[in-house]
Protein backbone atom coordinates (compact mmCIF):
# COMPACT_ATOMS: atom_id res chain seq x y z
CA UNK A 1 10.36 8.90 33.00
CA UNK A 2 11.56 6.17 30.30
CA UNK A 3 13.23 5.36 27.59
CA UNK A 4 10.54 4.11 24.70
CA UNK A 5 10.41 0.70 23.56
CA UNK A 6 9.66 1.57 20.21
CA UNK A 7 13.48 3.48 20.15
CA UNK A 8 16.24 2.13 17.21
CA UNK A 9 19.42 3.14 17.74
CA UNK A 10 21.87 3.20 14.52
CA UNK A 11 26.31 3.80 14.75
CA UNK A 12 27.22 5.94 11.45
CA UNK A 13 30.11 5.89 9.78
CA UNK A 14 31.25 8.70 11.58
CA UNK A 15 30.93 7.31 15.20
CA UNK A 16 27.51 9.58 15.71
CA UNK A 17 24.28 7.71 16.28
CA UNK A 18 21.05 7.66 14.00
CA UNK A 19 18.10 7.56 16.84
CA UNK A 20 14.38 6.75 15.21
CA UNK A 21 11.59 6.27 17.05
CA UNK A 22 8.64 4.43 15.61
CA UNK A 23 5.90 5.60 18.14
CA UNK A 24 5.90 9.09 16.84
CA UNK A 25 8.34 8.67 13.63
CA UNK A 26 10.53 10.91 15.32
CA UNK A 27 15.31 11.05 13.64
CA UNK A 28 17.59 12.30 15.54
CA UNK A 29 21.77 12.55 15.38
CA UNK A 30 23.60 12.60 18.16
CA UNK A 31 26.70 11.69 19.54
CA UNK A 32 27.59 7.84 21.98
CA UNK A 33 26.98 10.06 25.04
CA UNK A 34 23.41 10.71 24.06
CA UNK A 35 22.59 7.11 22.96
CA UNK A 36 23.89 6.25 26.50
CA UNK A 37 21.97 8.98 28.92
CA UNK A 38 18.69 7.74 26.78
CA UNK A 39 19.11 4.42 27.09
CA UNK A 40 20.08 4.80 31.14
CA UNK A 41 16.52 7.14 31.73
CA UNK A 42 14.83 5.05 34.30
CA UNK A 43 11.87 6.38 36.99
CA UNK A 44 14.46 7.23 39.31
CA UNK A 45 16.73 9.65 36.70
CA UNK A 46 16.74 13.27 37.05
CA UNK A 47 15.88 13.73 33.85
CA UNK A 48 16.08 18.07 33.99
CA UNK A 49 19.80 17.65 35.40
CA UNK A 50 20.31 15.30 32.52
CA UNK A 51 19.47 16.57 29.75
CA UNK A 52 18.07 20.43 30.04
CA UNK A 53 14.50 21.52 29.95
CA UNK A 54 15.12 22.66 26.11
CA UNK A 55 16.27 19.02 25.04
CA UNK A 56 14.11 16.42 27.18
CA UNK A 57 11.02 18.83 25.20
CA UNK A 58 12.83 17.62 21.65
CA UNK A 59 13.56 13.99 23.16
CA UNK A 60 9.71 13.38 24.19
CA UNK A 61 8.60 15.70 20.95
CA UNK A 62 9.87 13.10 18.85
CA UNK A 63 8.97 10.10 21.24
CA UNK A 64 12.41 8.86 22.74
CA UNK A 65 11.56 9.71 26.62
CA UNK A 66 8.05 9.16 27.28
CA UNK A 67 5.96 9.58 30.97
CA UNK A 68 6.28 6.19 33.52
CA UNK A 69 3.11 5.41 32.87
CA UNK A 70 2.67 6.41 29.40
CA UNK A 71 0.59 3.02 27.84
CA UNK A 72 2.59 3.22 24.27
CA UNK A 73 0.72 -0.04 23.28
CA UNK A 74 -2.27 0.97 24.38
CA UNK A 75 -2.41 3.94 21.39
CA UNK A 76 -1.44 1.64 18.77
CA UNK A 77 -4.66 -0.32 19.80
CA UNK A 78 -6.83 3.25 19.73
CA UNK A 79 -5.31 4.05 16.72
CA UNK A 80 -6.58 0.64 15.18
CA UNK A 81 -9.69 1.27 16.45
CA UNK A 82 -9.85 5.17 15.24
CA UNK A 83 -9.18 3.48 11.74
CA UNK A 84 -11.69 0.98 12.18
CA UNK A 85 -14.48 2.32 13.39
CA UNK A 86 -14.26 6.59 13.09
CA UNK A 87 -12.73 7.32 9.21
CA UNK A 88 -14.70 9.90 7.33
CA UNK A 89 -13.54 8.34 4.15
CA UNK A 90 -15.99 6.04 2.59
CA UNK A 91 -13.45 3.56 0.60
CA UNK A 92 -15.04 1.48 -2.26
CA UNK A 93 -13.11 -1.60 -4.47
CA UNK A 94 -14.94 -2.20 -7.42
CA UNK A 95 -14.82 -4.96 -9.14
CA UNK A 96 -17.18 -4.26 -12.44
CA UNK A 97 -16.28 -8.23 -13.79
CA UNK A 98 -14.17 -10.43 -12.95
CA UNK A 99 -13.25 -11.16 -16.33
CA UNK A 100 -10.08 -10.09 -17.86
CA UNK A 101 -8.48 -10.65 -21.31
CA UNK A 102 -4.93 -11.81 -19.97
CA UNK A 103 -4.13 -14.74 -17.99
CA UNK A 104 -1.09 -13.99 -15.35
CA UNK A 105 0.07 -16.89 -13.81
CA UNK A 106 -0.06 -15.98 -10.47
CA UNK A 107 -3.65 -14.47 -10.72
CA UNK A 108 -5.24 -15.19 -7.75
CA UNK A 109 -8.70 -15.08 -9.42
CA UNK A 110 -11.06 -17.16 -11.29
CA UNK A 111 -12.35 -15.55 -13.93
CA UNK A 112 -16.14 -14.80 -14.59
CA UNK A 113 -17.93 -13.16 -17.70
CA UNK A 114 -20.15 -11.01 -15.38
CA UNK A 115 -20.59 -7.57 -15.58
CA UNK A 116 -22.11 -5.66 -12.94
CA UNK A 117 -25.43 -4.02 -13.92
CA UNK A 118 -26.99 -0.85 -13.32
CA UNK A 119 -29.71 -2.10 -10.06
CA UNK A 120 -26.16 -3.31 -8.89
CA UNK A 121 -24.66 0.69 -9.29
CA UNK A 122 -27.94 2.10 -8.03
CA UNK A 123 -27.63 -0.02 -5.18
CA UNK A 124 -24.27 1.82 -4.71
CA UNK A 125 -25.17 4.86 -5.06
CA UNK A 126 -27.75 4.96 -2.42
CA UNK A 127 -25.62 2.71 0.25
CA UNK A 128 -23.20 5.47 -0.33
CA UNK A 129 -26.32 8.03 0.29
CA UNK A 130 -26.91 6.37 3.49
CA UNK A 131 -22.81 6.88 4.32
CA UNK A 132 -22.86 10.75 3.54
CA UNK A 133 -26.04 10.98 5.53
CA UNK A 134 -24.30 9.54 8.39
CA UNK A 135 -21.49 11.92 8.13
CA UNK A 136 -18.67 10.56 5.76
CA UNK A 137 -17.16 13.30 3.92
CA UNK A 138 -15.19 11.66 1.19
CA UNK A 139 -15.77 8.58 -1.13
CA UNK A 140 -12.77 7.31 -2.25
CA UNK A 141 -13.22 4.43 -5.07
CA UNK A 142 -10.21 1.65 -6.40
CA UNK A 143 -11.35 0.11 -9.75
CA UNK A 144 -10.54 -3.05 -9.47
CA UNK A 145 -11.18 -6.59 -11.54
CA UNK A 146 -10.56 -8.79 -13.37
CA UNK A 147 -9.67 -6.30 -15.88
CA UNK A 148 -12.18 -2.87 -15.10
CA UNK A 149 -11.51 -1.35 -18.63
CA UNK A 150 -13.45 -4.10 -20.09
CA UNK A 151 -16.40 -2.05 -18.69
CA UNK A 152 -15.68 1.39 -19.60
CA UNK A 153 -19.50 2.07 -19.41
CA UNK A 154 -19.86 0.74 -16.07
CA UNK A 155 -16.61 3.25 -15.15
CA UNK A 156 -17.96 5.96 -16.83
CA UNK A 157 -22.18 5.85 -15.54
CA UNK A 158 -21.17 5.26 -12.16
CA UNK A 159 -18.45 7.32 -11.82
CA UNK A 160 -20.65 10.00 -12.95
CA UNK A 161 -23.10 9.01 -10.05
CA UNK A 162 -20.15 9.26 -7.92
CA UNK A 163 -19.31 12.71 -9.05
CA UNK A 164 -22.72 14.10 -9.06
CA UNK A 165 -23.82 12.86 -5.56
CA UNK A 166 -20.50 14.35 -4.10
CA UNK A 167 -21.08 17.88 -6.00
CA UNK A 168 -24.74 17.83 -4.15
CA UNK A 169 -23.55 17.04 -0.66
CA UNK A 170 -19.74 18.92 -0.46
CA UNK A 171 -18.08 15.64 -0.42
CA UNK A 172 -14.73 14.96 -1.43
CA UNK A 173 -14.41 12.42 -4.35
CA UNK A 174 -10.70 10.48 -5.77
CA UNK A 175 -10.66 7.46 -7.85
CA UNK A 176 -7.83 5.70 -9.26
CA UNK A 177 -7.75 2.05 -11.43
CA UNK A 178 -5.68 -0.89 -11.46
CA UNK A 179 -5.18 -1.95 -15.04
CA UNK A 180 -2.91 -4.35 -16.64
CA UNK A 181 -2.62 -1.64 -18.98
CA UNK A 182 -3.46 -3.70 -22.32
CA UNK A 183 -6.59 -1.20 -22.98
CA UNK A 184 -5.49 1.64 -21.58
CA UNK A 185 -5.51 3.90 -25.06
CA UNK A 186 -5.33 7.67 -25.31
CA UNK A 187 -8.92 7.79 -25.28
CA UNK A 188 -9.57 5.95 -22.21
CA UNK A 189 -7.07 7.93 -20.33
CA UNK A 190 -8.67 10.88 -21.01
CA UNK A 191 -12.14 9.54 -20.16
CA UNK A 192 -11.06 8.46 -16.97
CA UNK A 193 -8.94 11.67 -16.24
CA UNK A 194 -12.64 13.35 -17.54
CA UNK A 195 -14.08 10.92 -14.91
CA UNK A 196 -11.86 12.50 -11.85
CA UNK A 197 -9.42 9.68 -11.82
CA UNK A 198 -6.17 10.63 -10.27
CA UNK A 199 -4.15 8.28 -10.93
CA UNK A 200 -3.55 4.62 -12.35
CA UNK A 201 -1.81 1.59 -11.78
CA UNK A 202 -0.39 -0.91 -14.61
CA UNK A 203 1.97 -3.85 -14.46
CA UNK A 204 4.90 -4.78 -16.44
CA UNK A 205 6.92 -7.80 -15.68
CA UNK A 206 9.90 -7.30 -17.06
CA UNK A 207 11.65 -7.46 -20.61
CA UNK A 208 9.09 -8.57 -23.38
CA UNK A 209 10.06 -12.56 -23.29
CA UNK A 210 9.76 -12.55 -19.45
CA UNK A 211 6.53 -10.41 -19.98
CA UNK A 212 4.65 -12.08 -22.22
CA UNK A 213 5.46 -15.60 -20.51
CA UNK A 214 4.33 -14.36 -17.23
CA UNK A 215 1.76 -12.20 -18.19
CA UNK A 216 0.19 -13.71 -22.00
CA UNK A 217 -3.08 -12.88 -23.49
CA UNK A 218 -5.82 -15.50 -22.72
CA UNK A 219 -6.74 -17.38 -25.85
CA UNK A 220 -4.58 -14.88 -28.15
CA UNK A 221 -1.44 -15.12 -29.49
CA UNK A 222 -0.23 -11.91 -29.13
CA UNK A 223 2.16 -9.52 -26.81
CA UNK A 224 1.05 -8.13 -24.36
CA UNK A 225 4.42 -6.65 -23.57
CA UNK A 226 4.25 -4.60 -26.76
CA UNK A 227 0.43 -3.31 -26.19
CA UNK A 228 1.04 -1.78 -22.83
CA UNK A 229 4.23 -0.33 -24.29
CA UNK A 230 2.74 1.11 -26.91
CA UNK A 231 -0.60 2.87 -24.58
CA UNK A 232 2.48 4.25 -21.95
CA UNK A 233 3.97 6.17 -24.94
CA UNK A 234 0.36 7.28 -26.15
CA UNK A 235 -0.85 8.10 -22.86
CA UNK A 236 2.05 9.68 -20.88
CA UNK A 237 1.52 13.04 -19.42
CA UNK A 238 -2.48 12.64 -19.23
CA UNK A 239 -2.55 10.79 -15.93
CA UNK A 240 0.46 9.51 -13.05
CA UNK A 241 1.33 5.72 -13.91
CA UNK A 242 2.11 3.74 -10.77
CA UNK A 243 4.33 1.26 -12.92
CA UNK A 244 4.15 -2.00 -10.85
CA UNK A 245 6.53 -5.38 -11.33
CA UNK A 246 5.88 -8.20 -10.16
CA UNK A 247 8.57 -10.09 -8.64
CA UNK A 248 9.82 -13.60 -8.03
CA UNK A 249 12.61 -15.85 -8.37
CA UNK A 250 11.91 -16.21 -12.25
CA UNK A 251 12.63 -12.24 -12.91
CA UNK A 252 13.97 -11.17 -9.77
CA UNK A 253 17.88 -10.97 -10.90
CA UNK A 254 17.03 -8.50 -13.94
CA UNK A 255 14.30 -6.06 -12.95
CA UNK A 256 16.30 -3.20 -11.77
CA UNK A 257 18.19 -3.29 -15.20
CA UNK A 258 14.81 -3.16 -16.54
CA UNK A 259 13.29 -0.33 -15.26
CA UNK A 260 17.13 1.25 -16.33
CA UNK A 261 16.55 0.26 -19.75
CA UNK A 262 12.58 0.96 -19.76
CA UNK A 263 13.30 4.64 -18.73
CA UNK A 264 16.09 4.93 -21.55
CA UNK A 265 13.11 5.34 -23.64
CA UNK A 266 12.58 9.19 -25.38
CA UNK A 267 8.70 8.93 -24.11
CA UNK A 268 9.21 7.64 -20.68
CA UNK A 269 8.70 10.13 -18.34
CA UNK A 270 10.04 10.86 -14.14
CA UNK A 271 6.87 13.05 -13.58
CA UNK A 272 4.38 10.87 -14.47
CA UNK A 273 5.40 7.17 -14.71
CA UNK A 274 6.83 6.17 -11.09
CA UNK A 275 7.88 1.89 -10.86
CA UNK A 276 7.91 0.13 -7.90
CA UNK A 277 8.08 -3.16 -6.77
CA UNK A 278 5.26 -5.83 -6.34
CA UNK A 279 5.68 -9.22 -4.03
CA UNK A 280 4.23 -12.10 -5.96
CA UNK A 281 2.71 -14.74 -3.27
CA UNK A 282 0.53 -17.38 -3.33
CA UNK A 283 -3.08 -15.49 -1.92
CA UNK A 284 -5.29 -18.08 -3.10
CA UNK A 285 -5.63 -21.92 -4.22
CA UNK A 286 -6.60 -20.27 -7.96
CA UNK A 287 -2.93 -18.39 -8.15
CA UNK A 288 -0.72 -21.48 -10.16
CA UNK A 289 2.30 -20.41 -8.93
CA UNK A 290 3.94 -21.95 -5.83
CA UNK A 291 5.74 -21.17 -2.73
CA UNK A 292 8.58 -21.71 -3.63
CA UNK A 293 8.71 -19.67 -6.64
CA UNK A 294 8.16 -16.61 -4.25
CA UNK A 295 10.77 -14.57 -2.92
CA UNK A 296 11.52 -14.42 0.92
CA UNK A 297 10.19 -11.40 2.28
CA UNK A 298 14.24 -10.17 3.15
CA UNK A 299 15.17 -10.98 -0.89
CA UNK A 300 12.05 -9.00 -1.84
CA UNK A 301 12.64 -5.97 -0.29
CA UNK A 302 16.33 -5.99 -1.13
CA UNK A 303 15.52 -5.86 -4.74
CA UNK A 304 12.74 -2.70 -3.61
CA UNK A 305 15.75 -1.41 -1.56
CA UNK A 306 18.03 -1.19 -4.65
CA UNK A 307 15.45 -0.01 -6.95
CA UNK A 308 14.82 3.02 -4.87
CA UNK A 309 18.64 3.37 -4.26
CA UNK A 310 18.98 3.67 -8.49
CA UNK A 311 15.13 6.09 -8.64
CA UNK A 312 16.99 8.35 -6.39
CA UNK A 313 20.33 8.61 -7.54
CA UNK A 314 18.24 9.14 -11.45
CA UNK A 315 16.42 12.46 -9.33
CA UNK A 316 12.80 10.72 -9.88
CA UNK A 317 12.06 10.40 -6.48
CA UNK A 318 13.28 10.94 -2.27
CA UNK A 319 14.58 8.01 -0.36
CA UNK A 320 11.17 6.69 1.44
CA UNK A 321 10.66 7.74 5.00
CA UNK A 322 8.50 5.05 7.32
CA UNK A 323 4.92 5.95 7.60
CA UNK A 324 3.36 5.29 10.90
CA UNK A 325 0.54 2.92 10.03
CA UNK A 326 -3.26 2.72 10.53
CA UNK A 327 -3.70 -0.77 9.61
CA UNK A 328 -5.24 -2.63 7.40
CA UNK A 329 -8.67 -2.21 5.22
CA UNK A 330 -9.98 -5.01 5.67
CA UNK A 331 -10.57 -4.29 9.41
CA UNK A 332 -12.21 -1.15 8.98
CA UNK A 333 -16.15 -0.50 8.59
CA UNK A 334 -15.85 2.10 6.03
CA UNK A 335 -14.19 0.16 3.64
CA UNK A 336 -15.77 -2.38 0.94
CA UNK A 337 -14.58 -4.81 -2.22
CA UNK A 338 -17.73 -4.94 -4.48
CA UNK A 339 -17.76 -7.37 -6.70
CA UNK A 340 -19.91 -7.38 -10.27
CA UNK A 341 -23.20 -9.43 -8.61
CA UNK A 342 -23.05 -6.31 -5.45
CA UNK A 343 -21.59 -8.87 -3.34
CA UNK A 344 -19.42 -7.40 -0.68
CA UNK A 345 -15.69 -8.39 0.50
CA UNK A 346 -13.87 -7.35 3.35
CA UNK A 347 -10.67 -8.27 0.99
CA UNK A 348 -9.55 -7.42 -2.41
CA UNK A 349 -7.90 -10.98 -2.46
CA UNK A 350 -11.43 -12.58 -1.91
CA UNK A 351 -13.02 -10.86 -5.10
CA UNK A 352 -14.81 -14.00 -6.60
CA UNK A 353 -14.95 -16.43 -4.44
CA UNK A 354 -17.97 -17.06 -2.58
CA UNK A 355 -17.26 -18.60 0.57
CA UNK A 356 -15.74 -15.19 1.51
CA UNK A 357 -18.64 -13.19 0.50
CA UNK A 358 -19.43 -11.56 3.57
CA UNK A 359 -23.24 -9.37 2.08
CA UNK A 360 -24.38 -7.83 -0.32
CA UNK A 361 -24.62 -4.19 -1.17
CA UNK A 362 -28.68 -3.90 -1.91
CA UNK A 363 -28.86 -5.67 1.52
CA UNK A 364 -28.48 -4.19 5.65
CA UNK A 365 -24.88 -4.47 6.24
CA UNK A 366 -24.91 -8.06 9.00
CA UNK A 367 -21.78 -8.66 11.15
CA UNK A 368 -21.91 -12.30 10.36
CA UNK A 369 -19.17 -14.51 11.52
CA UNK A 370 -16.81 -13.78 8.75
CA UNK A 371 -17.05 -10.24 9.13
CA UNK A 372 -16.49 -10.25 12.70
CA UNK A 373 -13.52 -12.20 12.02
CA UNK A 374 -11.75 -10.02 9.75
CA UNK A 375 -12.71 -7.52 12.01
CA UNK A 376 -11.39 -8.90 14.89
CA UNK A 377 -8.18 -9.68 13.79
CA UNK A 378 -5.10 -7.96 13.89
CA UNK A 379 -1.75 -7.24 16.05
CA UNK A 380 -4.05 -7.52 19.23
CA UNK A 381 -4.45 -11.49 18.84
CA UNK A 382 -0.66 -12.37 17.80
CA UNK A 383 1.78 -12.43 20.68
CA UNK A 384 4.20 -12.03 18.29
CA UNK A 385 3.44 -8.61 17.02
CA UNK A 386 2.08 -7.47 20.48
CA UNK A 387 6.24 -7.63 21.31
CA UNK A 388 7.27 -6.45 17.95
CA UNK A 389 9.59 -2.99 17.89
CA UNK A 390 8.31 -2.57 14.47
CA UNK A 391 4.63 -2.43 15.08
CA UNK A 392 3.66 1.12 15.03
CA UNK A 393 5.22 1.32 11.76
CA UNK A 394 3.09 -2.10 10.81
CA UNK A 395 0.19 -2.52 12.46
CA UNK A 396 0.35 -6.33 11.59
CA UNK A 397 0.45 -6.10 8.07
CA UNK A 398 -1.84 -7.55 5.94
CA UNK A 399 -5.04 -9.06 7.58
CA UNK A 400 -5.66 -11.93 5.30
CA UNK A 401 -1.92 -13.27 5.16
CA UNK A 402 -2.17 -12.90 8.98
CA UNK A 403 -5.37 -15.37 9.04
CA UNK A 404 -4.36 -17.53 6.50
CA UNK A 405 -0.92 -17.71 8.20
CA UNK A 406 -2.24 -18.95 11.33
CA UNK A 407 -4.77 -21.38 9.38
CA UNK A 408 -1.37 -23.12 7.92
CA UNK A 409 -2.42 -21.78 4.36
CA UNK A 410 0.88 -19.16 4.03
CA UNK A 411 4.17 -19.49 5.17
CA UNK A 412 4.83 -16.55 6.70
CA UNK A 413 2.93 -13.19 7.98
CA UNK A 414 2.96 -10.08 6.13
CA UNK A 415 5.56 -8.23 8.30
CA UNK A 416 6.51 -4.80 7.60
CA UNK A 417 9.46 -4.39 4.92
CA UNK A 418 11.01 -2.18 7.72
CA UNK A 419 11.87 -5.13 9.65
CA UNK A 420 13.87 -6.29 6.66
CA UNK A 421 15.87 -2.76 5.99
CA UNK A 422 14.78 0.01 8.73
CA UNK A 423 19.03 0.74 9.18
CA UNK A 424 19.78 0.92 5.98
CA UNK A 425 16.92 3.30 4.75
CA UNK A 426 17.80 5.62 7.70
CA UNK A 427 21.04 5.97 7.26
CA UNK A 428 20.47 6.55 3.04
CA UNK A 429 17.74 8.87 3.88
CA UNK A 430 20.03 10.47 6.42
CA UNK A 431 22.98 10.85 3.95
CA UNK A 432 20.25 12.54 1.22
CA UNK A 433 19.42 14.85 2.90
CA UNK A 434 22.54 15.85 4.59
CA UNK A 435 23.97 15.88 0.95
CA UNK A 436 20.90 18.34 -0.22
CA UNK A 437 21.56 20.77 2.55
CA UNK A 438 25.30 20.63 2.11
CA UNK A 439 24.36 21.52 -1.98
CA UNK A 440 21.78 24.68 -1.00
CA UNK A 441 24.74 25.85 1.19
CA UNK A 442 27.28 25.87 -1.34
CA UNK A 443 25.20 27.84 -3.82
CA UNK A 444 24.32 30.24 -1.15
């Protein structure tokens, strides 16, 4: 047997040792002598007399000690493909315009006055026929824009489509939107939570100056800030608010004091308005800001790191635990960006621009070059990543930052934010919950 190479090993305070293993997101504490038996397991150990039948069953439960000739890079590439190619999930991104009433200065999109029709939703609805015939048994749709409450009617006739071809055929159906929040009113909330929505996201940038400078109203003088405001304190308690802020060097030193003062507020509420973190970059030759307005990936996640550290001391949420990843959409066959014309996208990052139009959803689906490429790429063509500890808790991040990377267009790949902080989210998720069971035992 052997020791994985996808082990971590982390010293505590208390001279015990964190293990994690990435492979098969197994935590463990244990003592030096531990950490040094697993890290001496070679084909020639005795690994019985070592450890015990009862504990080398825990160590290769949670991945640590795997078989000689266990391939642990070869299921991270069939669990790429699984997600590629064998998801029951049909996943749409629709775009119903690409128009939108603010103008954010790091939008990576050109705008466009289009507004998808109804041969262009028909010509859903049947692709998506085609999908449940073939066995998918959920459809999962993002709306997306632009600004998708600018075409409430488009929402609400083809979401109704949605809902009554997944009611015929037993299919599972979830949607959620990503708004900038500015026409999100008490009546449109409940529409959409009418409409099977789940769940939205909406951004604020910050204090109202910062806001409104980053984030104005196109052609209006008017704040934006104040709107969105305003529609959270209408709206709260109808449907979950994934409270996104964007982040760069212009706003980066005062976020976390604004999400402290944000949820001072008497309407702001922990159950259903939940911030996080978004990493502003440079996607696209439309976005005006530049590179070196943009956080490094390590300064990002810091500020993420220290939001969560103040969300979980407040009791809104549990330290984050790594996910073992699947990979990106834009690989997979099952997933699609629609834009308002029905042309297809294998990235939400592409919506609008037509040299990365890939088909078009009245049309056979072709594997043209572009597909294929997107397709194609991933951890399996980067030498880096192939090496990487961190991959099975990756993948190789975002596809399109990955291409674009290698084309010279980015600086720097989408790496995992658990490269930046794995240690120190282990060891505070370690201390939470060793806090929470030494609480329930005192009240025992």
């Amino acid at each position: 047997m052997k020791q994985s190479k996808y082990n971590f090993f982390y010293e505590l305070d208390n001279g015990q040792f964190l293990i994690y293993n990435a492979l098969k997101n197994g935590l463990a504490v244990v003592d030096k002598e531990m950490v040094n038996k697993i890290k001496s397991v070679n084909s020639e150990t005795d690994v019985n007399n070592l450890f015990g039948r009862e504990l080398l069953d825990d160590l290769q439960k949670g991945g640590f000690i795997i078989d000689d000739d266990f391939d642990e890079y070869g299921l991270l590439k069939i669990r790429r493909h699984m997600q590629q190619y064998f998801s029951q999930t049909l996943a749409f991104t629709i775009a119903p315009t690409i128009n939108c009433n603010l103008a954010c200065k790091y939008c990576f999109e050109n705008p466009d006055k289009a507004i998808m029709d109804e041969s262009v939703e028909d010509a859903i609805i049947k692709f998506a026929e085609g999908e449940i015939k073939a066995g998918k048994k959920a459809i999962s749709v993002t709306w997306y824009g632009g600004e998708p409450l600018l075409c409430m009617k488009v929402i609400e006739r083809l979401s109704g489509k949605f809902i009554k071809l997944c009611k015929e055929n037993n299919v599972l159906y979830n949607a959620s939107v990503i708004t900038n929040g500015t026409l999100y009113k008490k009546d449109v909330a409940e529409k959409l939570k009418e409409l099977q929505v789940q769940h939205v996201q909406i951004t604020l940038d910050g204090h109202k100056e910062m806001h409104d400078n980053r984030r104005p109203y196109r052609g209006v003088k008017k704040s934006s800030f104040e709107v969105i405001i305003k529609n959270l304190e209408d709206t709260v308690g109808i449907l979950p608010v994934a409270l996104r802020i964007n982040v760069d060097r212009e706003n980066a030193e005062r976020v976390v004091e604004f999400v402290k003062e944000l949820r001072s507020n008497d309407w702001f509420d922990d159950k259903f308005i939940k911030p996080y973190f978004g990493y502003v970059r440079k996607y696209t030759s439309s976005c005006r800001c530049h590179e070196d307005e943009c956080l490094l990936p390590g300064e990002f996640w810091q500020r993420s790191f220290e939001l969560q550290q103040f969300l979980v001391k407040e009791g809104m949420t549990e330290p984050e635990y790594p996910n073992i990843s699947s990979g990106c959409g834009a690989t997979s066959i099952h997933s699609y960006v629609v834009g308002p014309k029905g042309e297809l996208y294998k990235c939400w990052n592409h919506v609008g621009e037509k040299e990365q139009i890939v088909g078009y959803i009245d049309k056979p689906i072709e594997l043209n070059s572009l597909y294929v490429k997107y397709l194609n790429e991933s951890f399996e063509q980067d030498e880096e990543c192939k090496e990487c500890k961190y991959l099975p808790i990756c993948m190789g991040g975002c596809v399109d930052v990955l291409i674009k990377t290698k084309n010279g267009e980015m600086a720097y790949k989408d790496c995992t934010k658990w490269k930046e902080y794995l240690a120190k989210q282990l060891k505070f998720y370690y201390q939470y919950r060793l806090n929470k069971q030494n609480q329930v035992s005192c009240t025992v």
